[in-house]
C-alpha atoms as a PDB file:
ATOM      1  CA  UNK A   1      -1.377  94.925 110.277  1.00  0.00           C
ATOM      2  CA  UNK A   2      -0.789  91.870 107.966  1.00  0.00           C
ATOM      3  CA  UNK A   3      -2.417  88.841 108.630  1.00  0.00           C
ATOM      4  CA  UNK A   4      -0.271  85.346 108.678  1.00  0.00           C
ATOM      5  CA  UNK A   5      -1.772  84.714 105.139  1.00  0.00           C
ATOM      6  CA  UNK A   6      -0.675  87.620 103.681  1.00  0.00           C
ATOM      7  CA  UNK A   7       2.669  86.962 105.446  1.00  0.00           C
ATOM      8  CA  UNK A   8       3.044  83.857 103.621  1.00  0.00           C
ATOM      9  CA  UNK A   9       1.966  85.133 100.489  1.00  0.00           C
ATOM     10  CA  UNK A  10       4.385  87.640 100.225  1.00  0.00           C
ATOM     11  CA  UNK A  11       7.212  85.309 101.585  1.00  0.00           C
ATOM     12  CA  UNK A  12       6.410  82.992  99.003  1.00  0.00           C
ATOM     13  CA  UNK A  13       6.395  85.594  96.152  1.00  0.00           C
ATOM     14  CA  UNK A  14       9.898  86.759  97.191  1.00  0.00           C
ATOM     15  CA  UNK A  15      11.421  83.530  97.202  1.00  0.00           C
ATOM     16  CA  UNK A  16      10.148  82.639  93.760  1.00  0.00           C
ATOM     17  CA  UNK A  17      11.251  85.938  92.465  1.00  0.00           C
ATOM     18  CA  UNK A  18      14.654  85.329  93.808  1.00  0.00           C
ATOM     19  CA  UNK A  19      14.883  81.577  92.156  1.00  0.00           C
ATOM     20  CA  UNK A  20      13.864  83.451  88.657  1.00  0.00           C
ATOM     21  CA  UNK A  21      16.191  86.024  89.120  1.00  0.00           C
ATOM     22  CA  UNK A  22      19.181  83.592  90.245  1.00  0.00           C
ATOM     23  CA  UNK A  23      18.159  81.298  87.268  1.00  0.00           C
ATOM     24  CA  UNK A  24      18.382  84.167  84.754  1.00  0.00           C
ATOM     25  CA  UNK A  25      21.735  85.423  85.370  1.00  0.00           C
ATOM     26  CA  UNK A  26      23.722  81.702  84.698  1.00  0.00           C
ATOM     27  CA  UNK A  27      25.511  80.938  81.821  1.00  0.00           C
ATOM     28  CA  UNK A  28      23.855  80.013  78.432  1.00  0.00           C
ATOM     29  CA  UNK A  29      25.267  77.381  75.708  1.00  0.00           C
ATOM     30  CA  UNK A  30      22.363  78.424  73.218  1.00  0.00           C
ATOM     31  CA  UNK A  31      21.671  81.616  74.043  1.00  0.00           C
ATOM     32  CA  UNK A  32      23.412  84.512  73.219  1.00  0.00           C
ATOM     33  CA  UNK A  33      24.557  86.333  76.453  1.00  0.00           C
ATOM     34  CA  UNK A  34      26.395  83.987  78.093  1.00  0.00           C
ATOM     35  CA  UNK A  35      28.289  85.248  80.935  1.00  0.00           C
ATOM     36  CA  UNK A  36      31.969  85.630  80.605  1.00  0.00           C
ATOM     37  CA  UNK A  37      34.644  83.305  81.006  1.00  0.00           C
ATOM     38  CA  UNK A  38      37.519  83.522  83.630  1.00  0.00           C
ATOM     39  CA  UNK A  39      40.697  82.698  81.614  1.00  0.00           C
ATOM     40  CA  UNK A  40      44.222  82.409  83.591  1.00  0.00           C
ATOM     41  CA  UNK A  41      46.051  80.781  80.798  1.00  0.00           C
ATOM     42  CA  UNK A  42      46.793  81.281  76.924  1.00  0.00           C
ATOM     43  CA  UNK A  43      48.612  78.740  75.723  1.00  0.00           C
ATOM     44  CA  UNK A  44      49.922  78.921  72.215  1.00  0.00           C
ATOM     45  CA  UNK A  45      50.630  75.770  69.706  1.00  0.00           C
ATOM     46  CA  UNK A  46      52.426  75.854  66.351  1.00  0.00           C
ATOM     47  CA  UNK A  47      53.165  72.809  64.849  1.00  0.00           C
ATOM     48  CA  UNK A  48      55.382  72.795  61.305  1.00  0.00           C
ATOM     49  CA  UNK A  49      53.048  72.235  58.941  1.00  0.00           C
ATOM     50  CA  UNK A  50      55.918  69.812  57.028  1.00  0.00           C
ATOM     51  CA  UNK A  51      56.095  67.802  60.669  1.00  0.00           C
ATOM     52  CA  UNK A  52      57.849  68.180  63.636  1.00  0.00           C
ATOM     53  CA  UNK A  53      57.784  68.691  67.400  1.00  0.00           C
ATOM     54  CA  UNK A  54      55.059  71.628  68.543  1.00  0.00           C
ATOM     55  CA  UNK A  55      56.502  75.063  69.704  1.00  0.00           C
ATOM     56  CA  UNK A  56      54.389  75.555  72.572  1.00  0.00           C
ATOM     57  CA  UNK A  57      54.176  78.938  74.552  1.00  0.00           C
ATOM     58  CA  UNK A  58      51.788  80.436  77.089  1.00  0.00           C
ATOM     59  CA  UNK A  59      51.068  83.459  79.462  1.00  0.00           C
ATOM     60  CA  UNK A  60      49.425  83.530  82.632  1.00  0.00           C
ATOM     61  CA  UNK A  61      46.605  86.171  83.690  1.00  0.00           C
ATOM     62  CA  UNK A  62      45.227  85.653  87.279  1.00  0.00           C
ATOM     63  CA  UNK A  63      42.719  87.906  87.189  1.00  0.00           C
ATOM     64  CA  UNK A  64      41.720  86.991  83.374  1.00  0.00           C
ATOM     65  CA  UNK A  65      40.512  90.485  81.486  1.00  0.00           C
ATOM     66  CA  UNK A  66      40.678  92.387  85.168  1.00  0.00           C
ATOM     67  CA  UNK A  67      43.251  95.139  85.236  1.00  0.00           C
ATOM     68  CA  UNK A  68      46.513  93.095  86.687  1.00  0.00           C
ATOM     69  CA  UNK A  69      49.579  92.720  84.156  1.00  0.00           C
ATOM     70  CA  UNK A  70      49.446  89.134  82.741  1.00  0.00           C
ATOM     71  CA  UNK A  71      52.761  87.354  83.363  1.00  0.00           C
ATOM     72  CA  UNK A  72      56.045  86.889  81.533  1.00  0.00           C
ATOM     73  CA  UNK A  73      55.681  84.565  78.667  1.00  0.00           C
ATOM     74  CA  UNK A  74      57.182  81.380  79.550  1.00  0.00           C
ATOM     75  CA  UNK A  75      58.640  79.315  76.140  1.00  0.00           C
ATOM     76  CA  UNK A  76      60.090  81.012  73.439  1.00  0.00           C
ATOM     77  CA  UNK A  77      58.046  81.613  69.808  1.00  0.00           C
ATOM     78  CA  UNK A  78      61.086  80.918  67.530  1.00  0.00           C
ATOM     79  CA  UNK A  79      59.652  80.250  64.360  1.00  0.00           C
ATOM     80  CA  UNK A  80      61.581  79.372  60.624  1.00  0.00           C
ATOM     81  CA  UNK A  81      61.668  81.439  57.272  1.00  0.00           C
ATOM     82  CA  UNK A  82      60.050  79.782  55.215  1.00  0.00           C
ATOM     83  CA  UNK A  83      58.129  77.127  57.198  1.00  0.00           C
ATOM     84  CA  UNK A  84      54.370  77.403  57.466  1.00  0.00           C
ATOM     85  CA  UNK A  85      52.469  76.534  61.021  1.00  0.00           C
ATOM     86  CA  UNK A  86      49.268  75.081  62.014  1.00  0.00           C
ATOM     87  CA  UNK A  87      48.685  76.926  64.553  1.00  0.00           C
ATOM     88  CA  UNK A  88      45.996  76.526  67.835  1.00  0.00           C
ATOM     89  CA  UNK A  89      45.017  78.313  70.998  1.00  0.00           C
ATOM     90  CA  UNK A  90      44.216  76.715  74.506  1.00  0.00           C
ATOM     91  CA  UNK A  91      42.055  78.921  77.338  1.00  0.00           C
ATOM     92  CA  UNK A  92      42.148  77.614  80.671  1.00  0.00           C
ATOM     93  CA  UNK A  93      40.964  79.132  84.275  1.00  0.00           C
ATOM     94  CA  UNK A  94      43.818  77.540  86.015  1.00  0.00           C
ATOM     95  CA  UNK A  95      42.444  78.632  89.351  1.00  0.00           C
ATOM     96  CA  UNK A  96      40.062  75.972  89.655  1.00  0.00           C
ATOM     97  CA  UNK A  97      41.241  72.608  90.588  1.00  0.00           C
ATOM     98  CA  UNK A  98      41.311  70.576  88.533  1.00  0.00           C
ATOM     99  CA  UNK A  99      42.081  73.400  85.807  1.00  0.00           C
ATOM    100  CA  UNK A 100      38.607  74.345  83.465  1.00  0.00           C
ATOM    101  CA  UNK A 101      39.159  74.030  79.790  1.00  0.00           C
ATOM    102  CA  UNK A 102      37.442  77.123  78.418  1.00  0.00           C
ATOM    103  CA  UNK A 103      38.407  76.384  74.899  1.00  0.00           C
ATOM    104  CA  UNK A 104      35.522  73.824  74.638  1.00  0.00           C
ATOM    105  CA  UNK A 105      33.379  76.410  75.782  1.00  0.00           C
ATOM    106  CA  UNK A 106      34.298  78.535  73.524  1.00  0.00           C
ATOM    107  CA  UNK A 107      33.520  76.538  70.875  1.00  0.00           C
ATOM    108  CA  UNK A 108      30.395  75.061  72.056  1.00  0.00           C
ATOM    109  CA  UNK A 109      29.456  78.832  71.974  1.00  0.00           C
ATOM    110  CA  UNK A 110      31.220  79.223  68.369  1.00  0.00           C
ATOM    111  CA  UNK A 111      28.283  81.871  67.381  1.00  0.00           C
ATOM    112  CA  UNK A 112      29.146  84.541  70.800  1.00  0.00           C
ATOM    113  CA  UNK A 113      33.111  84.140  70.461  1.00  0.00           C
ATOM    114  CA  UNK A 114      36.043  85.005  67.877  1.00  0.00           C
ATOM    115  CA  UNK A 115      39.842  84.958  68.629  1.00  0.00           C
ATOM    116  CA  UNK A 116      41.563  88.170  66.776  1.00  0.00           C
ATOM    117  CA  UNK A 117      45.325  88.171  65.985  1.00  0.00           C
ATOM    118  CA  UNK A 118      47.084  91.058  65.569  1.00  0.00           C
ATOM    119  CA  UNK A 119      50.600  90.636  64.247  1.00  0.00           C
ATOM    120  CA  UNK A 120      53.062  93.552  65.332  1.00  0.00           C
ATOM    121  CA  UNK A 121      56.202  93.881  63.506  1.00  0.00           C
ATOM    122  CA  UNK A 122      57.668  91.772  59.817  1.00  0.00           C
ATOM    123  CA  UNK A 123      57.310  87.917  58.558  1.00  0.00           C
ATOM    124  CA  UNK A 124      54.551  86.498  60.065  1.00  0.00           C
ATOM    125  CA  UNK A 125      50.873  86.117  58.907  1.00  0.00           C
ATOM    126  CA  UNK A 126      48.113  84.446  60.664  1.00  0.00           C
ATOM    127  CA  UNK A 127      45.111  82.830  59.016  1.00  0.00           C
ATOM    128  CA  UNK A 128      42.082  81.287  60.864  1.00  0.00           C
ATOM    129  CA  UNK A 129      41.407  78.165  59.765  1.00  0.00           C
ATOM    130  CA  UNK A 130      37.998  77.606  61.815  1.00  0.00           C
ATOM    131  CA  UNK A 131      34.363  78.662  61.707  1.00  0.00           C
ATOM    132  CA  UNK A 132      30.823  78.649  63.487  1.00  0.00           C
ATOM    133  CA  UNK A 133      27.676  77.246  63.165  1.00  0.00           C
ATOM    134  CA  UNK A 134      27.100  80.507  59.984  1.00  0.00           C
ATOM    135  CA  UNK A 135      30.356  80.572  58.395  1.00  0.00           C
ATOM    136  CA  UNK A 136      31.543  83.436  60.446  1.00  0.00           C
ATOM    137  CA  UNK A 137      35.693  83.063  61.744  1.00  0.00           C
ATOM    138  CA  UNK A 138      36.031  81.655  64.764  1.00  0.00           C
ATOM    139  CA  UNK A 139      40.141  81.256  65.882  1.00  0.00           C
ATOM    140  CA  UNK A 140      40.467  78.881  68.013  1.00  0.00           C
ATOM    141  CA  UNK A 141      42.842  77.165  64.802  1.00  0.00           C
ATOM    142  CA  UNK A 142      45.043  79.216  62.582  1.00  0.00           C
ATOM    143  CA  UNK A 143      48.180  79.180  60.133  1.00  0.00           C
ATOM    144  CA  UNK A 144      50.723  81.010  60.320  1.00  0.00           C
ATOM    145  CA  UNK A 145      52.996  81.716  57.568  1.00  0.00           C
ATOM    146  CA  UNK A 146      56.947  82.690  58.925  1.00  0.00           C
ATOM    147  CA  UNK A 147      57.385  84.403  55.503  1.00  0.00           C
ATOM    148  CA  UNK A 148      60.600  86.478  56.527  1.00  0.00           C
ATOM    149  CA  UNK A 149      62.907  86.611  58.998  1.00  0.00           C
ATOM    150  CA  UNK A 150      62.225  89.094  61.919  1.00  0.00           C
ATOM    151  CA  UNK A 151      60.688  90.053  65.494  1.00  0.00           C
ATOM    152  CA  UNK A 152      57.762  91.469  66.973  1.00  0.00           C
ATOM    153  CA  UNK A 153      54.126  90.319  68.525  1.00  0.00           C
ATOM    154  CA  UNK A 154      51.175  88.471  68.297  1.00  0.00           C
ATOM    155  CA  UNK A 155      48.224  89.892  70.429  1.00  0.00           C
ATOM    156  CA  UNK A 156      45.338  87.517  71.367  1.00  0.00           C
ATOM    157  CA  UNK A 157      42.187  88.717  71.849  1.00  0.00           C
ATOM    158  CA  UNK A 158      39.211  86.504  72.750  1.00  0.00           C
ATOM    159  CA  UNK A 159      36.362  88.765  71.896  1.00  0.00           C
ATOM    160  CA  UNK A 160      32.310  87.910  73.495  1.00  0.00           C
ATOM    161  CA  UNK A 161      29.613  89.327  71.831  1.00  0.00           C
ATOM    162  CA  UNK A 162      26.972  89.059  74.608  1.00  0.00           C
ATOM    163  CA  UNK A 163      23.637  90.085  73.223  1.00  0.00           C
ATOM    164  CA  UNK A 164      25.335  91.628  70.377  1.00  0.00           C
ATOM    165  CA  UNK A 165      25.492  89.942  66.897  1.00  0.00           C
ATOM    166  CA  UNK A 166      28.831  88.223  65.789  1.00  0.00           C
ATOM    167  CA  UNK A 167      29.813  90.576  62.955  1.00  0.00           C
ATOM    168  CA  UNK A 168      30.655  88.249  60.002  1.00  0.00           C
ATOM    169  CA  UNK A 169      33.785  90.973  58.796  1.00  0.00           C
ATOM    170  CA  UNK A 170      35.711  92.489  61.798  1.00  0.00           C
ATOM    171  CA  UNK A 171      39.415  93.059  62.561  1.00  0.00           C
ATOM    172  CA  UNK A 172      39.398  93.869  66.114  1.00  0.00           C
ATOM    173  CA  UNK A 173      37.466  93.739  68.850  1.00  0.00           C
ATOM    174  CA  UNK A 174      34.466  95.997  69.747  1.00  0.00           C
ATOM    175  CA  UNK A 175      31.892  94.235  72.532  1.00  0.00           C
ATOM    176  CA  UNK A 176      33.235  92.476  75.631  1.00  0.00           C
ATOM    177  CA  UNK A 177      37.147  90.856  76.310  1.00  0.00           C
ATOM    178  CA  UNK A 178      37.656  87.743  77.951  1.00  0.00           C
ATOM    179  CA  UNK A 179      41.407  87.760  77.785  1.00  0.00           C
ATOM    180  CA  UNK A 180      43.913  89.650  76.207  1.00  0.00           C
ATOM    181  CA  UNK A 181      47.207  88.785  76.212  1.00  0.00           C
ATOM    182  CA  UNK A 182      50.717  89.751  73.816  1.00  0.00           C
ATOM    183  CA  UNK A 183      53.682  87.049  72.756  1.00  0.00           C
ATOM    184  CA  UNK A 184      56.561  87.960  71.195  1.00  0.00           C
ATOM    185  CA  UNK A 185      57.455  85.667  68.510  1.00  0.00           C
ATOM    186  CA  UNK A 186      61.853  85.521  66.507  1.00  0.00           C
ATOM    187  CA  UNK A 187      61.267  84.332  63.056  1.00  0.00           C
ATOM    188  CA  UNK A 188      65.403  83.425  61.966  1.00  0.00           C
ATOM    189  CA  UNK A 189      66.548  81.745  58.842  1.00  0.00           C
END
């Protein structure tokens, strides 16, 4: 039989535990192993680099990375022969109110994230234009060159590297996906 000292000994050992364990599973800034984000939007932004009004286009994804479609894309990617586009990418989890900008995230965490573009189909090339805190590409700017006239898509990944290392030389994906989403993009004469 335990006596009331014990009693509260062990009480008070279990609650502390639980307070570590709660405060080791939130999200890091500086720390590598940040939890993931919850992204509902991509939102893409091409601006002539020449000058001009932004062709903006975005997706929805309720469930972020979780195994529901995402939605239509809403706003056409009609880009010119030719013309050469600064281009940037917006994350949002629209399903908080007000809506949570996880592009600053993102970038506050340059070192655990990278944005991969994967160009389907003729004319277009995309360049990233930004980096992290050690030089590696980070995505969240780009270019993109309309060289030819054409159709096809532009896949977005948002890649987390967790507790893995950032690979400085990568084309895809390999650790954990916060969103994933496809536009089709026109480029006409």
């Amino acid at each position: 039989m335990m006596n009331r000292n014990s009693r509260r000994f062990t009480t008070g050992t279990l609650v502390l535990g639980t307070l570590l364990t709660v405060a080791a599973c939130g999200d890091s800034s500086t720390a590598p192993g940040g939890e993931q984000e919850l992204i509902s939007r991509v939102t893409l932004s091409l601006t002539p680099a020449g000058g001009g009004s932004a062709i903006v286009t975005y997706i929805d994804d309720a469930d972020g990375a979780g195994p529901q479609a995402p939605s239509a894309q809403v706003g056409a990617l009609s880009l010119t022969a030719g013309s050469t586009y600064t281009g940037s990418v917006l994350f949002e989890n629209r399903l908080e109110n007000p809506p949570e900008n996880i592009t600053e995230e993102v970038e506050e965490e340059a070192d655990e994230h990278r944005v991969f573009y994967t160009v389907t189909g003729p004319g277009v090339t995309i360049t990233t234009t930004d980096v992290d805190s050690q030089g590696r590409p980070l995505g969240v700017t780009f270019s993109a060159n309309a060289a030819a006239a054409g159709s096809g898509n532009i896949r977005v990944v948002l890649c987390h590297y967790s507790d893995n290392p950032k690979p400085a030389a990568a084309t895809t994906c390999t650790f954990d996906t916060d969103i994933d989403v496809t536009f089709n993009y026109t480029v006409g004469n």
